[in-house]
Protein backbone atom coordinates (compact mmCIF):
# COMPACT_ATOMS: atom_id res chain seq x y z
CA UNK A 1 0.00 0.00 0.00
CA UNK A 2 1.33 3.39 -0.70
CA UNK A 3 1.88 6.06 1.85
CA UNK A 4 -0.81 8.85 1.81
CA UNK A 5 -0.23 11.82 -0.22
CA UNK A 6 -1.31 14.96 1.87
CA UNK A 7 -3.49 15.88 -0.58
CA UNK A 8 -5.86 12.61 -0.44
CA UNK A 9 -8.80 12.30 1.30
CA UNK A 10 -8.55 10.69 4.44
CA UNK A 11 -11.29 8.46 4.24
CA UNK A 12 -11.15 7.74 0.62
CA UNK A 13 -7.58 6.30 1.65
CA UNK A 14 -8.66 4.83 5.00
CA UNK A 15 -11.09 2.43 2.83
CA UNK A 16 -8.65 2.29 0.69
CA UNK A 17 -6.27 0.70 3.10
CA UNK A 18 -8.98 -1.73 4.94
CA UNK A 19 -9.44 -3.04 1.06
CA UNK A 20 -5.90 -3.41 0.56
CA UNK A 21 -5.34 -5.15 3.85
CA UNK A 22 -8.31 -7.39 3.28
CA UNK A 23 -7.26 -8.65 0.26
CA UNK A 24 -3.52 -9.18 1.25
CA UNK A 25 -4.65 -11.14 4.24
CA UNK A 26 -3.37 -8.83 6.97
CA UNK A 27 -4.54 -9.74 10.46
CA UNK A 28 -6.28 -6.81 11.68
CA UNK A 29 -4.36 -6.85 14.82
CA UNK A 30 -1.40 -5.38 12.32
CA UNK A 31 -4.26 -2.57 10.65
CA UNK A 32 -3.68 0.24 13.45
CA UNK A 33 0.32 0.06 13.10
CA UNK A 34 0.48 -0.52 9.50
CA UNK A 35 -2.19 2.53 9.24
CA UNK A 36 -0.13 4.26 11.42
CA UNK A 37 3.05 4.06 9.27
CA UNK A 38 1.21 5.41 6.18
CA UNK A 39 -0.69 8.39 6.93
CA UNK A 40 0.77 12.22 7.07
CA UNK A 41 -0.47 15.05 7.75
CA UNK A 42 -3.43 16.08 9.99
CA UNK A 43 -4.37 12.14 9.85
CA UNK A 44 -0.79 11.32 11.45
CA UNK A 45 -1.92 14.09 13.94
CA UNK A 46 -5.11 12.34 14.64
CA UNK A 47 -3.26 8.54 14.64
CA UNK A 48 -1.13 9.91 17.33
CA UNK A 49 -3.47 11.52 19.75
CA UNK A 50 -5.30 7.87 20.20
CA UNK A 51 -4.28 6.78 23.90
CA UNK A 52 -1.20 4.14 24.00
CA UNK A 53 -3.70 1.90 25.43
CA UNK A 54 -5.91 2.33 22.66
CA UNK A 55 -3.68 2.65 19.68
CA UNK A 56 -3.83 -1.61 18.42
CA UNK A 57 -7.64 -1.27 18.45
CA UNK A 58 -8.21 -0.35 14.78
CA UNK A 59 -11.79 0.68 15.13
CA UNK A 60 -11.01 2.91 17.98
CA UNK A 61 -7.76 4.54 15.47
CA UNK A 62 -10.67 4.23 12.81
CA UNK A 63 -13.00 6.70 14.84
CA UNK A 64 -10.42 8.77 16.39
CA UNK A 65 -9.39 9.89 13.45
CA UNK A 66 -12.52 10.59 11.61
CA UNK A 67 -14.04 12.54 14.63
CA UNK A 68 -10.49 14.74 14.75
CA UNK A 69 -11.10 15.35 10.92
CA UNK A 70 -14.54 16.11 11.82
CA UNK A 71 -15.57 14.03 9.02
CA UNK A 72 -19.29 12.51 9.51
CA UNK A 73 -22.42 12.30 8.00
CA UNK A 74 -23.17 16.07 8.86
CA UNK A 75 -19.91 16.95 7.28
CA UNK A 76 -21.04 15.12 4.09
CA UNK A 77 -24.41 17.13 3.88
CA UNK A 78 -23.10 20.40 4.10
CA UNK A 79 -20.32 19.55 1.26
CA UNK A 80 -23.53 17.96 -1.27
CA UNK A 81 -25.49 21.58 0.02
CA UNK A 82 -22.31 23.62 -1.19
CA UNK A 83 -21.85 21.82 -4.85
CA UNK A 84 -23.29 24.85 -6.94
CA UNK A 85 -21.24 24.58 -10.10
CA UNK A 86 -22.71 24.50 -13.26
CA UNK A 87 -21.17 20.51 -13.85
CA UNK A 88 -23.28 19.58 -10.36
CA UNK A 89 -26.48 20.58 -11.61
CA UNK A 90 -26.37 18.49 -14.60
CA UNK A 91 -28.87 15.23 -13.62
CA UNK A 92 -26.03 12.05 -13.89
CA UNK A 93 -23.31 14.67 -12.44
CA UNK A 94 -25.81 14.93 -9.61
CA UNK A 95 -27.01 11.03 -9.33
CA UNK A 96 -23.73 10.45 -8.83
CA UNK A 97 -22.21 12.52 -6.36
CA UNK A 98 -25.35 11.68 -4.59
CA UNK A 99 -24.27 7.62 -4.73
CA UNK A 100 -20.91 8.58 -3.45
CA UNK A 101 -22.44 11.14 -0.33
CA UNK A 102 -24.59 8.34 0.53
CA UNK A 103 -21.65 5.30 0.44
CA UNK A 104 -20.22 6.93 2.95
């Protein structure tokens, strides 16, 4: 798996990651360290203010990091309310961002 770019979304590349470490058979007891390793940035931030204690429980590194980056479902509505481009109001431009808003 490549390291995060600071540019790409975090949890575009947290899926990402869970895929890749699926498919290459990684127990999740590795996923928080290996996660750990690859992420810069405000999401390194976030990976390091999980408690010692905490820090092998993936989901717990999962959610820490997604509340830090405030990203949740409230984040996602006021991002699909802000799309007023010409290219979002076109009907498939639209059904589409809609599929991805509601994926996550």
């Amino acid at each position: 798996m490549p390291k995060m770019m600071k540019d790409d979304d975090p949890e575009a590349y947290i899926e990402a990651f869970e895929r890749h470490a699926l498919r290459t058979g990684l127990p999740q007891d590795y996923w928080a360290s290996q996660l750990g390793a690859l992420v810069v940035g405000k999401v390194q931030a976030a990976y390091r203010a999980v408690p010692r204690d905490e820090a092998r429980n993936y989901e717990r590194v999962k959610q820490t990091i997604l509340y830090r980056l405030e990203i949740s479902p409230d984040h996602y509505r006021h991002l699909f309310r802000d799309r007023k481009g010409p290219d979002e109001r076109r009907p498939w431009v639209l059904l589409q961002l809609l599929r991805d808003l509601l994926d996550k």
